[in-house]
Protein backbone atom coordinates (compact mmCIF):
# COMPACT_ATOMS: atom_id res chain seq x y z
CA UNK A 1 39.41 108.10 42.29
CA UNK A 2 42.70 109.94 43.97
CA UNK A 3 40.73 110.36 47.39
CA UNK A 4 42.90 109.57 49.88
CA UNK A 5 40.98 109.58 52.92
CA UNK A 6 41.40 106.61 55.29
CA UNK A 7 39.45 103.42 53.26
CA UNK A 8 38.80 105.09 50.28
CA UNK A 9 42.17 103.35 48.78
CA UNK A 10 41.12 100.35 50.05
CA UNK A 11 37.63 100.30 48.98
CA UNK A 12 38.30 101.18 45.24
CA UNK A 13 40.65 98.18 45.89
CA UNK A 14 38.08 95.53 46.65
CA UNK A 15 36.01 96.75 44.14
CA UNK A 16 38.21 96.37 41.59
CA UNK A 17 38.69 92.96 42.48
CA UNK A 18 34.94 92.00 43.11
CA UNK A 19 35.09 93.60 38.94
CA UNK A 20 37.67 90.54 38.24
CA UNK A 21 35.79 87.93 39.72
CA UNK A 22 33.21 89.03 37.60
CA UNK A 23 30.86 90.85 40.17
CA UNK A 24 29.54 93.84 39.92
CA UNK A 25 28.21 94.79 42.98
CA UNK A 26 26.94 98.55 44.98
CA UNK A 27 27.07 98.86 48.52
CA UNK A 28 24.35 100.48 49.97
CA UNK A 29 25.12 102.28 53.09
CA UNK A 30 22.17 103.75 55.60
CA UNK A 31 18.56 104.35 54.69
CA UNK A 32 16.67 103.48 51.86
CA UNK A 33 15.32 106.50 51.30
CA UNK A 34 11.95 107.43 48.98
CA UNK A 35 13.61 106.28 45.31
CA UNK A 36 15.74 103.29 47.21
CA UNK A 37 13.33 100.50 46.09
CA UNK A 38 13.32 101.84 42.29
CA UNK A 39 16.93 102.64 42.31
CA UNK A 40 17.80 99.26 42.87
CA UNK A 41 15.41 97.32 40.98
CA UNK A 42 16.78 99.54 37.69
CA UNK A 43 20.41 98.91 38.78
CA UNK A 44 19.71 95.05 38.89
CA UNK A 45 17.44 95.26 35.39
CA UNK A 46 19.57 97.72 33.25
CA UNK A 47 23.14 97.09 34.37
CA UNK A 48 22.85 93.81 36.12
CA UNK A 49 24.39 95.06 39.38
CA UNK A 50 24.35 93.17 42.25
CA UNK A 51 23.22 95.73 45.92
CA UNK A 52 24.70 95.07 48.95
CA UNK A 53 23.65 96.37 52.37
CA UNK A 54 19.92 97.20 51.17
CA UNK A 55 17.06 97.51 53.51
CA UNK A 56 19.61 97.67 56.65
CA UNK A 57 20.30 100.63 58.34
CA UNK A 58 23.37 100.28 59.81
CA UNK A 59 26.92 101.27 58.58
CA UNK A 60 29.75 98.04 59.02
CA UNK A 61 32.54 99.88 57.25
CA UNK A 62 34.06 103.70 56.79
CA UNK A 63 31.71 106.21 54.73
CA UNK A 64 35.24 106.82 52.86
CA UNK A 65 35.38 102.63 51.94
CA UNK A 66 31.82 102.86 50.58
CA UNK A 67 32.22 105.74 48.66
CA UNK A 68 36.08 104.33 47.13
CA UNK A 69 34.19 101.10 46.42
CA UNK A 70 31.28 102.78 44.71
CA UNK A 71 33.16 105.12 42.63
CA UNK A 72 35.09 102.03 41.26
CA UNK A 73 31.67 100.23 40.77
CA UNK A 74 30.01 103.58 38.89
CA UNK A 75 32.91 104.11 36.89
CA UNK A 76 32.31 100.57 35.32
CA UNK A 77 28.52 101.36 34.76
CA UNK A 78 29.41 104.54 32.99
CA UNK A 79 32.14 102.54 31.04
CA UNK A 80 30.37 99.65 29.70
CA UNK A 81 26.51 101.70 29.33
CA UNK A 82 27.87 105.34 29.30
CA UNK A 83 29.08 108.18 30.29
CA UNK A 84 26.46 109.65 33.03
CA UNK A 85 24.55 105.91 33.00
CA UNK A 86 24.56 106.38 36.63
CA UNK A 87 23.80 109.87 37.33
CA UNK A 88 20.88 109.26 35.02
CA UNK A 89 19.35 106.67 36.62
CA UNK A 90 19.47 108.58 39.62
CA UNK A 91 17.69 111.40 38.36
CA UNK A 92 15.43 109.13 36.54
CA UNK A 93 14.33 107.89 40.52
CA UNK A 94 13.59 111.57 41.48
CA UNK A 95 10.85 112.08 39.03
CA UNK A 96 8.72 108.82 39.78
CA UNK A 97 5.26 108.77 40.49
CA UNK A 98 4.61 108.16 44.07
CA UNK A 99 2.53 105.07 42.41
CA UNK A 100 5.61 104.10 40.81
CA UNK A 101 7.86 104.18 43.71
CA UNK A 102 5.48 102.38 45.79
CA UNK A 103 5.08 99.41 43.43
CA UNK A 104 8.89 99.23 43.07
CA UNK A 105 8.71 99.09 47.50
CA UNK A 106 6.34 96.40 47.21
CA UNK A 107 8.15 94.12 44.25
CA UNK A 108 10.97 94.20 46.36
CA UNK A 109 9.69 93.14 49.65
CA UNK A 110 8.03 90.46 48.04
CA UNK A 111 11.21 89.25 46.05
CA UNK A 112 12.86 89.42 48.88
CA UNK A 113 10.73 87.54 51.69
CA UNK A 114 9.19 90.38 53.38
CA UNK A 115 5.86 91.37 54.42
CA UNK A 116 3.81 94.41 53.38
CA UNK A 117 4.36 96.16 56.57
CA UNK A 118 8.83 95.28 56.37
CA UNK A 119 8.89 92.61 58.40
CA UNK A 120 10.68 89.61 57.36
CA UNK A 121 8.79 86.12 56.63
């Protein structure tokens, strides 16, 4: 966490203190992506992390912010579940079904107030 391209300081900063107030929270930056649904339905279930930024497609802050405030926020998930916690999970997403990925899509939308075809209700 010794980056020191512009934000990524300052993002490991405000991670750290989302961590004190007791949040635990990933950004999400750009498109969801084929595992994106799963991924953060297993974040929220096995580590009780909070996502940011999912299901938009637009970037607010620096790549280098996102990525110093994420490394902050994996470092706790590999410290309080273990080492690689992370990772795993994200190699876990890569060898869904396409069945499995799809229901994860569609618990989401509907958790989250949006149609079958993404469109919000």
């Amino acid at each position: 966490m010794d980056d020191n391209r512009p934000g990524f300081p300052t993002g490991c900063a405000e991670a750290k203190k989302a961590l004190e107030a007791g949040r635990l929270v990933y950004r999400w930056g750009g498109h969801a992506g084929h595992w994106g649904h799963w991924i953060v339905t297993e974040l929220s279930a096995r580590f009780g992390v909070e996502v940011e930024g999912f299901g938009l497609c637009c970037v607010s802050e620096s790549p280098s912010f996102t990525e110093g405030y994420n490394s902050v926020v994996i470092a706790e998930i590999d410290r309080k579940y273990g080492s690689g916690a992370f990772r795993s999970l994200i190699t876990e997403a890569k060898v869904q079904s396409e069945e499995t990925l799809y229901e994860a899509r569609r618990r989401w939308l509907e958790r989250n107030n949006f149609g079958p075809d993404g469109r919000h209700l």
